[in-house]
C-alpha atoms as a PDB file:
ATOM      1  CA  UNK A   1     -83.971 -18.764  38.134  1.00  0.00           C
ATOM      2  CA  UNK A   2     -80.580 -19.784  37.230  1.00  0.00           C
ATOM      3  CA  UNK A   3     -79.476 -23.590  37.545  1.00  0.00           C
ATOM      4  CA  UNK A   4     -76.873 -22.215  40.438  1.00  0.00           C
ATOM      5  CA  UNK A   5     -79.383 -20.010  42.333  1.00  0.00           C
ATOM      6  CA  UNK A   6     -81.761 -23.305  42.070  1.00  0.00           C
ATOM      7  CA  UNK A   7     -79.117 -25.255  43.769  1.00  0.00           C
ATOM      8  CA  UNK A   8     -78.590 -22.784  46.478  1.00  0.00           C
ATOM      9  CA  UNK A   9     -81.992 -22.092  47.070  1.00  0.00           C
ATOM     10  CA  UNK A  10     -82.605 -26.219  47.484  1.00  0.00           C
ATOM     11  CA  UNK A  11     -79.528 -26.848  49.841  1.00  0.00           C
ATOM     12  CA  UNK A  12     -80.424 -23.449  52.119  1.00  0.00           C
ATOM     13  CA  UNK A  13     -84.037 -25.214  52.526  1.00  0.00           C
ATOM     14  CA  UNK A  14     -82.058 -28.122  54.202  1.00  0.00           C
ATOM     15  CA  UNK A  15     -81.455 -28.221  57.289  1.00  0.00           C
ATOM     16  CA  UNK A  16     -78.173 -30.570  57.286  1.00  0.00           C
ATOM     17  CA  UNK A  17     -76.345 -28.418  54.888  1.00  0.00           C
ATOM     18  CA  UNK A  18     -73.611 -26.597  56.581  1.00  0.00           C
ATOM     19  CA  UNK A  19     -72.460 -23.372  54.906  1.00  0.00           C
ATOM     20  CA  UNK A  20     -69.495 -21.119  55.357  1.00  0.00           C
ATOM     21  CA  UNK A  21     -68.150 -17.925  53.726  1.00  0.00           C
ATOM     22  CA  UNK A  22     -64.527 -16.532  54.403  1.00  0.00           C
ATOM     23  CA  UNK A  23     -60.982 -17.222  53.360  1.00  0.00           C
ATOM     24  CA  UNK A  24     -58.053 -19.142  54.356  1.00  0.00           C
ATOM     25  CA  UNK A  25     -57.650 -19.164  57.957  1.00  0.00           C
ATOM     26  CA  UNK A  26     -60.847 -16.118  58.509  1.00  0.00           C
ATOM     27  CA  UNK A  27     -64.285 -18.163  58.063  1.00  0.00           C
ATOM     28  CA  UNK A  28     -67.527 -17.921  59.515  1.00  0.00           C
ATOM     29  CA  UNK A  29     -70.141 -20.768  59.295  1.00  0.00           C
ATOM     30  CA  UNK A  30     -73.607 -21.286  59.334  1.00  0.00           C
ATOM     31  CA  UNK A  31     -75.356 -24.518  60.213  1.00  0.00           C
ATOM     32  CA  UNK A  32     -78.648 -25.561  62.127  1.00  0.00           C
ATOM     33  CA  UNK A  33     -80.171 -28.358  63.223  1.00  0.00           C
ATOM     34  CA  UNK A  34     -83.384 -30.265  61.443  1.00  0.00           C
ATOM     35  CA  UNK A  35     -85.847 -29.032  64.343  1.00  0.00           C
ATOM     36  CA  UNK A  36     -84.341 -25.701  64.948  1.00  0.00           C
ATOM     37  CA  UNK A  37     -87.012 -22.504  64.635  1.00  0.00           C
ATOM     38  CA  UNK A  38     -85.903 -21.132  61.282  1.00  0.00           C
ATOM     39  CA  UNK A  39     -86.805 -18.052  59.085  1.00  0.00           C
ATOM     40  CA  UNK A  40     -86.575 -17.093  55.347  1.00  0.00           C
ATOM     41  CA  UNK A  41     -86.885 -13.531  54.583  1.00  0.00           C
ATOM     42  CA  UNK A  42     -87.806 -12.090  51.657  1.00  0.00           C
ATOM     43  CA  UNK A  43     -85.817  -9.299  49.858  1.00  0.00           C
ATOM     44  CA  UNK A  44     -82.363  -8.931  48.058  1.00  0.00           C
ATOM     45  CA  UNK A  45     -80.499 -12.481  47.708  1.00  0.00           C
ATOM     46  CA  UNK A  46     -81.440 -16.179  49.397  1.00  0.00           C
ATOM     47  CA  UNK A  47     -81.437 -15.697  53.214  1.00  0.00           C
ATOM     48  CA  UNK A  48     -82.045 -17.772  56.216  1.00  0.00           C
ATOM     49  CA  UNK A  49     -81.512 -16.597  60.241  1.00  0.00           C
ATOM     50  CA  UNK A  50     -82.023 -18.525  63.428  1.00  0.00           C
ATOM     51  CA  UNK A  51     -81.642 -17.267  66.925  1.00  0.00           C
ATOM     52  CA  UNK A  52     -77.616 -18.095  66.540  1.00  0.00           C
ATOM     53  CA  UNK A  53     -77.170 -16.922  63.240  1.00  0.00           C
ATOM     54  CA  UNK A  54     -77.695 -16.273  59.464  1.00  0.00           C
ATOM     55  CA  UNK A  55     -76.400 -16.911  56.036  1.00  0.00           C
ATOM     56  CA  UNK A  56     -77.501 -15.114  52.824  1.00  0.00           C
ATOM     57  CA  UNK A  57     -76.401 -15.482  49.574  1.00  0.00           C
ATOM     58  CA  UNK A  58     -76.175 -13.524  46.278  1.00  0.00           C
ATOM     59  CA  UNK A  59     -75.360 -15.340  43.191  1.00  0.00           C
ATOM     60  CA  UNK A  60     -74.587 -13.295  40.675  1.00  0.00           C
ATOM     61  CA  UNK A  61     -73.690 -14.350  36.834  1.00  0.00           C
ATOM     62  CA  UNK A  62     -70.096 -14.766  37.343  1.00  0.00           C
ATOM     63  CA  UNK A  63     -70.541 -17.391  40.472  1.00  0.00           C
ATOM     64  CA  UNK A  64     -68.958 -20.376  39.866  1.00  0.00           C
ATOM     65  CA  UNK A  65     -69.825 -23.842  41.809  1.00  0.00           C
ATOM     66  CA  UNK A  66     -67.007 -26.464  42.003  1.00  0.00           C
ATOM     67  CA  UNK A  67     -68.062 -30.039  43.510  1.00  0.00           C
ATOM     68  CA  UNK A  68     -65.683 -31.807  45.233  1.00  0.00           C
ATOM     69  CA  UNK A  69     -64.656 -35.208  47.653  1.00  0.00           C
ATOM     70  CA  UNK A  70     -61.282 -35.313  49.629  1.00  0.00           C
ATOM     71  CA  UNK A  71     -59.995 -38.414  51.411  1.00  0.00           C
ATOM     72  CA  UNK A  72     -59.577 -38.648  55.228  1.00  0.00           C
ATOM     73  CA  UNK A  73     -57.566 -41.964  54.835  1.00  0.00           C
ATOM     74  CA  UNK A  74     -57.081 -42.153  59.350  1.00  0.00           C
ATOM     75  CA  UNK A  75     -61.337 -42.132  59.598  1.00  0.00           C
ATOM     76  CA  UNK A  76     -61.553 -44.795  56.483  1.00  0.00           C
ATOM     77  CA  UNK A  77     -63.989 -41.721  55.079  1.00  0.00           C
ATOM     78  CA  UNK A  78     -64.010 -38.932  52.443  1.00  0.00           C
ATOM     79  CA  UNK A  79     -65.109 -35.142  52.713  1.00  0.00           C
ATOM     80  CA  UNK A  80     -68.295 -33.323  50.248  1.00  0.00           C
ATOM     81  CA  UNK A  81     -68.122 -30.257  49.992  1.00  0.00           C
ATOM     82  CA  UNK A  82     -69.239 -27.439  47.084  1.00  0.00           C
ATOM     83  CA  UNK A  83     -67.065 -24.119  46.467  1.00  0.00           C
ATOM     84  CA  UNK A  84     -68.666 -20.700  45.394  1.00  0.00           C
ATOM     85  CA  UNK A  85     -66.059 -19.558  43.106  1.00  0.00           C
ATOM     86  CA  UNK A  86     -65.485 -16.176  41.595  1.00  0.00           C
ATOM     87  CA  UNK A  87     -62.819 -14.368  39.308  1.00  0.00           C
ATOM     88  CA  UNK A  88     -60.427 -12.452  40.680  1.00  0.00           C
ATOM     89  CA  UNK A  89     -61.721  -8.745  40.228  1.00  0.00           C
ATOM     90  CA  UNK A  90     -65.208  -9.779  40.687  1.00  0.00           C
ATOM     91  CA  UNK A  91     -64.574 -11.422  44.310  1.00  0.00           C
ATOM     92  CA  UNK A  92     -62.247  -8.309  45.589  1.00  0.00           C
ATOM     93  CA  UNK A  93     -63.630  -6.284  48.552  1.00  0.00           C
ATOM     94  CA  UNK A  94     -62.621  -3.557  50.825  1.00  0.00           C
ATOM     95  CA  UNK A  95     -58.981  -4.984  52.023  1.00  0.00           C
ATOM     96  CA  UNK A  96     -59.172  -2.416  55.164  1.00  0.00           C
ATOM     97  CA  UNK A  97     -55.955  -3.288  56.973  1.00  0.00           C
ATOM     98  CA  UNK A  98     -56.967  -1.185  60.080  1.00  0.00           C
ATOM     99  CA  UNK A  99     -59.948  -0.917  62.601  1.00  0.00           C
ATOM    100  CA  UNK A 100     -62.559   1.438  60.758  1.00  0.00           C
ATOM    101  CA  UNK A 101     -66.026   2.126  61.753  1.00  0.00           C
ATOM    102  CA  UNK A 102     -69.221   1.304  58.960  1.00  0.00           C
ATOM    103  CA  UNK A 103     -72.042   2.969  60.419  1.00  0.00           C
ATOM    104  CA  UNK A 104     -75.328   0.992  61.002  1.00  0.00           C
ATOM    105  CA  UNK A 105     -75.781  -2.614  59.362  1.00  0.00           C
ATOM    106  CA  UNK A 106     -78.410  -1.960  57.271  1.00  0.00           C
ATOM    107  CA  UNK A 107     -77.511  -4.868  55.168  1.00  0.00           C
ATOM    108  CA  UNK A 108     -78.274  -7.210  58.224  1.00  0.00           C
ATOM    109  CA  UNK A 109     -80.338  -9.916  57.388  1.00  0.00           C
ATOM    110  CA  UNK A 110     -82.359  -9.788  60.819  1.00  0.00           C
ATOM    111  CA  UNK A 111     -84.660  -6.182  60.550  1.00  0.00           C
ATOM    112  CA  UNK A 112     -83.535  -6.213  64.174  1.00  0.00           C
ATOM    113  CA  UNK A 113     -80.236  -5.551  64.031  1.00  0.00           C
ATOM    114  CA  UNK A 114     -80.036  -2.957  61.225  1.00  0.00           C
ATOM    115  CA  UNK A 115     -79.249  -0.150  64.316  1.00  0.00           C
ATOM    116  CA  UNK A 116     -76.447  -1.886  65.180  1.00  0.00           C
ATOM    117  CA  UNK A 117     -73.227  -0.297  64.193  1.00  0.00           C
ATOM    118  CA  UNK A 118     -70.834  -2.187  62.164  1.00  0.00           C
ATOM    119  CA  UNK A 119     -66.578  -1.768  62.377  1.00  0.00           C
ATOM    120  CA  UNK A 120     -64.221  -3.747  59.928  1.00  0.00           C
ATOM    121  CA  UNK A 121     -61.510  -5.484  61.638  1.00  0.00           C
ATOM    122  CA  UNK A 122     -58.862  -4.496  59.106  1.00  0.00           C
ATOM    123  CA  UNK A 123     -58.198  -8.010  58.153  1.00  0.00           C
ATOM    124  CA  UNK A 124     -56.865  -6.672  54.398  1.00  0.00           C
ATOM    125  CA  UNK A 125     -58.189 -10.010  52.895  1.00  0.00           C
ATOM    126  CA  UNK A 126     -58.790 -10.126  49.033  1.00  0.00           C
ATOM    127  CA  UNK A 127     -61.933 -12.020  49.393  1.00  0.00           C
ATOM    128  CA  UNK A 128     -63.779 -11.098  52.073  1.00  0.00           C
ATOM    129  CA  UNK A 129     -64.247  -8.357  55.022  1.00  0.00           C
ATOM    130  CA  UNK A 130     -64.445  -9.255  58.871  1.00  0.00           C
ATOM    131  CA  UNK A 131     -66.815  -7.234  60.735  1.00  0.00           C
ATOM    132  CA  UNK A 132     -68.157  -6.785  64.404  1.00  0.00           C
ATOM    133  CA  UNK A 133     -71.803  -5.582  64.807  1.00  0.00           C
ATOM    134  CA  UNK A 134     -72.489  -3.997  68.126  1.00  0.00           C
ATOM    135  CA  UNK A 135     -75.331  -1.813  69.906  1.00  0.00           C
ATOM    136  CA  UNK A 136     -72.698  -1.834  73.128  1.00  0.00           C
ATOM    137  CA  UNK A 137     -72.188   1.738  73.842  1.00  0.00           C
ATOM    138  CA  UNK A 138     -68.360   0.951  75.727  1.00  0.00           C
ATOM    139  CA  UNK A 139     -67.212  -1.172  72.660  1.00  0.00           C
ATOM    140  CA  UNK A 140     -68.317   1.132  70.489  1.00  0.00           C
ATOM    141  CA  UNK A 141     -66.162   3.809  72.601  1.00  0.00           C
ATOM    142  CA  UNK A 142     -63.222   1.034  72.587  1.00  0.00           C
ATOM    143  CA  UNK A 143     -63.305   0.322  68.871  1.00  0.00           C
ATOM    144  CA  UNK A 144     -63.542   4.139  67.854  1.00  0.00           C
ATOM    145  CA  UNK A 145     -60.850   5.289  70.328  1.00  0.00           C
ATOM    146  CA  UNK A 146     -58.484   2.371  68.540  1.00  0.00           C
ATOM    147  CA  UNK A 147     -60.093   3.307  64.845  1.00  0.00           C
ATOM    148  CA  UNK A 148     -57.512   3.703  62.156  1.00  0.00           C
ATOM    149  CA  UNK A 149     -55.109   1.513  63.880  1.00  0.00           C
ATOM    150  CA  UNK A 150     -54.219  -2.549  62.988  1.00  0.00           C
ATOM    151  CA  UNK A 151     -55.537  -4.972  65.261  1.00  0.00           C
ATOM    152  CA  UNK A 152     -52.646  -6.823  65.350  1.00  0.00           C
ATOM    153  CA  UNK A 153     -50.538  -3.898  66.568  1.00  0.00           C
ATOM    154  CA  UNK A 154     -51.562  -0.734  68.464  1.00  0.00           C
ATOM    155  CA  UNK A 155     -55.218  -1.936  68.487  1.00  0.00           C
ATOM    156  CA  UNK A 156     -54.203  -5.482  69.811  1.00  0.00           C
ATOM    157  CA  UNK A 157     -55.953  -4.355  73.859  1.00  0.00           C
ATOM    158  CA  UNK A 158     -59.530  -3.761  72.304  1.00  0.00           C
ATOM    159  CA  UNK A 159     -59.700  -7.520  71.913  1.00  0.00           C
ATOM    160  CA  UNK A 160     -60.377  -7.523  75.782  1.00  0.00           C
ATOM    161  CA  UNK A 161     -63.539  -5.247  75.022  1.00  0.00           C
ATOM    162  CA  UNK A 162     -64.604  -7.704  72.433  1.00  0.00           C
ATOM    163  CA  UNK A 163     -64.636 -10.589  73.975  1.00  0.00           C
ATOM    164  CA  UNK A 164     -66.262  -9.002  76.929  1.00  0.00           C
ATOM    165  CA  UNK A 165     -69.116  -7.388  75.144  1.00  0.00           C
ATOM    166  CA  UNK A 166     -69.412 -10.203  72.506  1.00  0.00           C
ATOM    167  CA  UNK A 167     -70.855  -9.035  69.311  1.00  0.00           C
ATOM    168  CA  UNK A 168     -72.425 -10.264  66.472  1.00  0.00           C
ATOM    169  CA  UNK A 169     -69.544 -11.505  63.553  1.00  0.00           C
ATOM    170  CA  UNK A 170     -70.123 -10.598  59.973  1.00  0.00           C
ATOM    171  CA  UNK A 171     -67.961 -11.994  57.608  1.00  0.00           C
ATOM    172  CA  UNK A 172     -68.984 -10.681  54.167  1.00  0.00           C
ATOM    173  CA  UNK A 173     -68.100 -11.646  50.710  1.00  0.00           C
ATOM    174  CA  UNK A 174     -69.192 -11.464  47.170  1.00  0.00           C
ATOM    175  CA  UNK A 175     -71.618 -14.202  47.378  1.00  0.00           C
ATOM    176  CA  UNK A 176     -72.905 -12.603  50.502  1.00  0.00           C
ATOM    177  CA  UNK A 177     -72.618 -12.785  54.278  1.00  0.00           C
ATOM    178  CA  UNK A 178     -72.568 -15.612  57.083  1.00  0.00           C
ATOM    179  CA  UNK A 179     -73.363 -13.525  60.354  1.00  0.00           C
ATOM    180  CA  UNK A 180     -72.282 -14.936  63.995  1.00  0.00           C
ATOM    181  CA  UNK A 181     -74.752 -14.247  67.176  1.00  0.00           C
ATOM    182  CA  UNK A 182     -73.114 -17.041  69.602  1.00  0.00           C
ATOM    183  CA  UNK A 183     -70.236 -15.912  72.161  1.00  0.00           C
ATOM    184  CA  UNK A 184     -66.983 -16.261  70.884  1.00  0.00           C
ATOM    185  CA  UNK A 185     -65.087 -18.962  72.667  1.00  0.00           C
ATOM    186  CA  UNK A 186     -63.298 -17.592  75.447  1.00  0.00           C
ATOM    187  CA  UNK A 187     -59.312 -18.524  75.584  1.00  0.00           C
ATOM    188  CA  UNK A 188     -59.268 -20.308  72.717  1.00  0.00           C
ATOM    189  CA  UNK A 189     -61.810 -23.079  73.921  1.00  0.00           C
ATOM    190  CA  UNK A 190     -63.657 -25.123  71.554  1.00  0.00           C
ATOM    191  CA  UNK A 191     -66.441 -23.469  69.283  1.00  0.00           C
ATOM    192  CA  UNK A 192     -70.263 -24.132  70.238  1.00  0.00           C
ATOM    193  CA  UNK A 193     -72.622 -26.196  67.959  1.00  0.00           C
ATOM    194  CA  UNK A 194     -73.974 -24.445  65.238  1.00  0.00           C
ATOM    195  CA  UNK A 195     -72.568 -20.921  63.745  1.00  0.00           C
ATOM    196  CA  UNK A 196     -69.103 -20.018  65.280  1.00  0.00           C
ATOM    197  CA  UNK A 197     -66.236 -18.170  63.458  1.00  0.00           C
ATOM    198  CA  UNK A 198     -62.413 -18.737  62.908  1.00  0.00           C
ATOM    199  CA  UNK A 199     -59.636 -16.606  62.843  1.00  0.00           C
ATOM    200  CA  UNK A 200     -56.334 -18.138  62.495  1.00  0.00           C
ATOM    201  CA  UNK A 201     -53.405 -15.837  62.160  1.00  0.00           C
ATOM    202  CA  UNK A 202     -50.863 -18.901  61.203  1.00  0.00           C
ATOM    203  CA  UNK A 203     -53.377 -19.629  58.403  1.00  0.00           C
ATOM    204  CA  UNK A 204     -53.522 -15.650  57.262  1.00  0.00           C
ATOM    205  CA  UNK A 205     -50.326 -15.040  57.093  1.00  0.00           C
ATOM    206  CA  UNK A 206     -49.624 -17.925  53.933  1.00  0.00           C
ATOM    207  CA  UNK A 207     -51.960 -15.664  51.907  1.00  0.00           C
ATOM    208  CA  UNK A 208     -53.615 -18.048  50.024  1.00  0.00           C
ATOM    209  CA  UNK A 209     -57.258 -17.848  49.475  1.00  0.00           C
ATOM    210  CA  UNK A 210     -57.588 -21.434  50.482  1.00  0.00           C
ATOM    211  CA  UNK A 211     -56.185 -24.747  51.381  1.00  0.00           C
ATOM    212  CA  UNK A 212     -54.196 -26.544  49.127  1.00  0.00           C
ATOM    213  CA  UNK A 213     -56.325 -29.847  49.341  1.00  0.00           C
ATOM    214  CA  UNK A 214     -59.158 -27.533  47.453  1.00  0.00           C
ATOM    215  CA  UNK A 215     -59.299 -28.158  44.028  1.00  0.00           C
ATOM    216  CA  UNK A 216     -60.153 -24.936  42.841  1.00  0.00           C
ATOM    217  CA  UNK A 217     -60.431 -24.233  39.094  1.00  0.00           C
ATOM    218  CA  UNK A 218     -57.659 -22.245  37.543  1.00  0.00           C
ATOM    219  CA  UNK A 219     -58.601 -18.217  37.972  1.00  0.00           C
ATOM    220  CA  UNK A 220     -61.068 -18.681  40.850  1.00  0.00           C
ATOM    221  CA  UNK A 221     -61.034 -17.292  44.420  1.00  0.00           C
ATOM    222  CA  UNK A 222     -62.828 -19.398  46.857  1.00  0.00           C
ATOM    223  CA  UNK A 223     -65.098 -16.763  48.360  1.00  0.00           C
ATOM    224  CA  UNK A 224     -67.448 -19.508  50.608  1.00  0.00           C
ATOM    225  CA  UNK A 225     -68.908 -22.857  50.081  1.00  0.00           C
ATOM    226  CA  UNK A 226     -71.367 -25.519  51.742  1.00  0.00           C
ATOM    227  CA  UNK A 227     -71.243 -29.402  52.440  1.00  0.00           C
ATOM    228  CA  UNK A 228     -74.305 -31.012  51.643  1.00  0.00           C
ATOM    229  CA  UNK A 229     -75.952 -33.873  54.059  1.00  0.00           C
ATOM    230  CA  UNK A 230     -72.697 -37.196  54.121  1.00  0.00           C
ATOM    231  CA  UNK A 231     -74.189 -39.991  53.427  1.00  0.00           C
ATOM    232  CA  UNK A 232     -72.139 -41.889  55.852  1.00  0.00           C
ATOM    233  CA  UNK A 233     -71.570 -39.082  58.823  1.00  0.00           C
ATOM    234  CA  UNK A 234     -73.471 -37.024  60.939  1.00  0.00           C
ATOM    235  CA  UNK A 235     -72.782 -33.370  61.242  1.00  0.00           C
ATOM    236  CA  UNK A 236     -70.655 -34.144  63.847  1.00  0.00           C
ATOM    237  CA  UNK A 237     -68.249 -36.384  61.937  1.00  0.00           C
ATOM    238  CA  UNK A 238     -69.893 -39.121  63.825  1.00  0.00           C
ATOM    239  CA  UNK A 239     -70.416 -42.547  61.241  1.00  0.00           C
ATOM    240  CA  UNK A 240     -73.874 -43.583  60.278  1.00  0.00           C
ATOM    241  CA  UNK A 241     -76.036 -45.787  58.223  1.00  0.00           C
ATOM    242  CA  UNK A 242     -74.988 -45.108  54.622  1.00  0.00           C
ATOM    243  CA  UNK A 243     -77.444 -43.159  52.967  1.00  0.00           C
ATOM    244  CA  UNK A 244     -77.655 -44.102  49.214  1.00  0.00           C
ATOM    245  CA  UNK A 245     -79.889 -41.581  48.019  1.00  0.00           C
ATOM    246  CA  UNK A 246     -77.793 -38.802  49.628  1.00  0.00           C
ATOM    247  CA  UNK A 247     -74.472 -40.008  47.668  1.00  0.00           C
ATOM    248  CA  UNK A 248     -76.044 -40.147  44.767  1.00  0.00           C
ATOM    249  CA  UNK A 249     -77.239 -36.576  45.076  1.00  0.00           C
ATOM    250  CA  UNK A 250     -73.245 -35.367  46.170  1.00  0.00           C
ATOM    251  CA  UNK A 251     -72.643 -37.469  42.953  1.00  0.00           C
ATOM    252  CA  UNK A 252     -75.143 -35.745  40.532  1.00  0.00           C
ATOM    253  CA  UNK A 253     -73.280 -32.552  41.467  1.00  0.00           C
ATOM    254  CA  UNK A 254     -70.035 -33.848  41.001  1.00  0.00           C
ATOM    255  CA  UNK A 255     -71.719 -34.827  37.326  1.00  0.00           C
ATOM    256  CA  UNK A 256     -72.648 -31.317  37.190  1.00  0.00           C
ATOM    257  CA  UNK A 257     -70.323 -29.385  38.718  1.00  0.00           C
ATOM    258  CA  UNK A 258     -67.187 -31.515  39.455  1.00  0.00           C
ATOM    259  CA  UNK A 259     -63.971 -31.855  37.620  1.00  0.00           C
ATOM    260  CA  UNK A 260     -64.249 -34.856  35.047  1.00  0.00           C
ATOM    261  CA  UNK A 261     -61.169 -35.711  35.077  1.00  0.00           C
ATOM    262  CA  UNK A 262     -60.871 -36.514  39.079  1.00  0.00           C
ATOM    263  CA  UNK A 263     -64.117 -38.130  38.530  1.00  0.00           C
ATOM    264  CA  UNK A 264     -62.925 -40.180  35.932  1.00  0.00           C
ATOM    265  CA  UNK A 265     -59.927 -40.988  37.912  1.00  0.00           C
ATOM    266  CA  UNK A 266     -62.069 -41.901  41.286  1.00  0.00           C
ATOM    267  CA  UNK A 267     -63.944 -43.843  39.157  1.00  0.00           C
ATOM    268  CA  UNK A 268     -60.901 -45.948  37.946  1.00  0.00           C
ATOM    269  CA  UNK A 269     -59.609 -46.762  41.422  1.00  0.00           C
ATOM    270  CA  UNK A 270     -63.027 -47.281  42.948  1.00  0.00           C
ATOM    271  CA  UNK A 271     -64.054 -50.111  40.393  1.00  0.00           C
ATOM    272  CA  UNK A 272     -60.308 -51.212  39.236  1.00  0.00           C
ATOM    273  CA  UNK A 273     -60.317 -50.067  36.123  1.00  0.00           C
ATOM    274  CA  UNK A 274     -56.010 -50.602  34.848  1.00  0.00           C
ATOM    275  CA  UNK A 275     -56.417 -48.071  32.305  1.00  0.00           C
ATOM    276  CA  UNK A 276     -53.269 -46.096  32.462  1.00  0.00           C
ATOM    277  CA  UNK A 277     -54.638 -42.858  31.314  1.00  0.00           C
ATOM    278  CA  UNK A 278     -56.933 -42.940  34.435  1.00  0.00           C
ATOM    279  CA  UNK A 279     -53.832 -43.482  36.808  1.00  0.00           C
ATOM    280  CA  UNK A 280     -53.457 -40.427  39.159  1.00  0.00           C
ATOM    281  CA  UNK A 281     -50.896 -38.047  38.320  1.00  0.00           C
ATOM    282  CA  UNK A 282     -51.247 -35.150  40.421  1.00  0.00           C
ATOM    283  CA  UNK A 283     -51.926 -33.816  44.407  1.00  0.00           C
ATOM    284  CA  UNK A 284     -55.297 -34.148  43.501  1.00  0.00           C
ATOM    285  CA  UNK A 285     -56.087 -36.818  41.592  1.00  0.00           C
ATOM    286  CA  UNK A 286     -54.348 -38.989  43.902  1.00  0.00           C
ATOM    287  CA  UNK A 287     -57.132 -37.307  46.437  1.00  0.00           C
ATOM    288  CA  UNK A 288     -59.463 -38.600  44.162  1.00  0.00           C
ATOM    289  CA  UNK A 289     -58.041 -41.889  43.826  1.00  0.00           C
ATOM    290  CA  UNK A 290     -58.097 -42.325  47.402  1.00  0.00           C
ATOM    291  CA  UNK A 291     -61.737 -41.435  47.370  1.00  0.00           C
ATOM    292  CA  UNK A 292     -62.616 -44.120  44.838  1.00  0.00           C
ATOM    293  CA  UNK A 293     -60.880 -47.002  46.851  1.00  0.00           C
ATOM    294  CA  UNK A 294     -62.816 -45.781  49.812  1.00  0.00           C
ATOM    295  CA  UNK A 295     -66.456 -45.324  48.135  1.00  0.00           C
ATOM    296  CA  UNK A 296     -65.882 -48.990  46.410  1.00  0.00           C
ATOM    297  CA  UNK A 297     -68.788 -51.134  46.260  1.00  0.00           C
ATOM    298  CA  UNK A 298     -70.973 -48.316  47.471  1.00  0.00           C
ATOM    299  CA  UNK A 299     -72.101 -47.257  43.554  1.00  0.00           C
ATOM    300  CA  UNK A 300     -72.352 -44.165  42.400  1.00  0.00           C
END
């Protein structure tokens, strides 16, 4: 087993890590709690399903991880989080840009819902393909009457039949695919504990294949990622008890996986260090400079 596949395997086995797969402004996410009934198949990739969801994952040689922390200066806290990075040609999918139906999902993690009959969304992103699995014999009229036509356009009235007959999401990439069993939020409410998706026209229509606080190693698409257990949150953002032991496992993958220059620049401003080749020049590093003045005197 490969040093990346290790790490995967090891952060899918915890509960607390929260994954997500997608692009800028269409992601789905998978997270459960610590006492929730979960399941680990066996068979192609790393895979894990609970009744509201499932995430598997298929590292392949040219997967890249990237560790990084970003500053949220209003909450006097910083973010964790771990990108699954590939090239270019090697993260490309379909790019459908109209409604189009699969066939049955027999790709699904669940054996359960390998009958049910998949249709792209036509979301013509580089990165990653948004589907809709159903076994709902009037959506599946709906969709195939508005097949071959953009959602945003002439298909636009078979959202109605969607969000009535609410079907599984499955947002698939490279690295492999988060599916979505909980309802869809109904106008535009808030999105339920545990897996949910987003899709965020606004966000879509910048094209870029993520946000610009990500710092993403030159010639790598951001195809998904996961945040690992904060040692000073809980997964609802809420603060807690600092946990040493868990920021000094976010910091052994910064070692490993992390940019050393921003580290060496967090470093600087966490413990003072004047050196003036450590003084942050760019978006970034001033990120990371932020993060260092609010980890100091935590170690690390």
């Amino acid at each position: 087993m490969t040093e990346i596949a290790a790490v995967l395997e090891q952060r899918l086995q915890c509960p607390d890590t929260h994954w997500h797969m997608g692009t800028f402004g269409v992601v789905a996410e998978f997270l459960r709690d610590a006492d929730e009934p979960t399941a680990f198949p066996a068979g192609r990739g790393l895979a894990a399903f609970t009744a509201r969801g499932a995430v598997r994952l298929e590292p392949t040689d040219d997967l890249t991880l990237f560790a990084y922390e970003g500053a949220m200066s209003r909450a006097r806290s910083w973010s964790q989080h771990v990108g699954l990075g590939l090239p270019r040609k090697a993260c490309a999918l379909n790019r459908r840009a109209v409604l189009t139906e699969l066939g049955p999902d027999r790709d699904a993690v669940r054996e359960d819902d390998r009958d049910g009959v998949l249709f792209d969304l036509g979301l013509a992103r580089l990165s990653m393909d948004a589907l809709v699995r159903t076994r709902d014999a009037k959506l599946i009229a709906a969709l195939r009457a508005a097949e071959g036509k953009s959602l945003f356009g002439e298909a636009g009235a078979v959202m109605g039949e969607i969000f009535r007959a609410q079907p599984h999401r499955v947002f698939v990439t490279r690295v492999g695919p988060v599916e979505v069993f909980q309802p869809i939020p109904m106008d535009g409410g808030v999105s339920p504990p545990g897996p949910h998706t987003h899709l965020l026209p606004k966000l879509m229509k910048t094209g870029r294949a993520h946000g610009a606080n990500v710092p993403a190693p030159k010639g790598l698409i951001l195809s998904g990622g996961f945040a690992p257990p904060h040692p000073a949150r809980d997964p609802h953002g809420t603060p807690r008890p600092f946990d040493a032991a868990r920021h000094a496992a976010f910091q052994d993958l910064i070692a490993r996986f992390g940019d050393p220059r921003l580290a060496a620049v967090k470093h600087a401003a966490r413990d003072n260090d004047p050196n003036p080749t450590l003084a942050p020049q760019t978006r970034h590093e001033r990120a990371a400079a932020r993060v260092g003045e609010l980890q100091r005197g935590l170690g690390g």
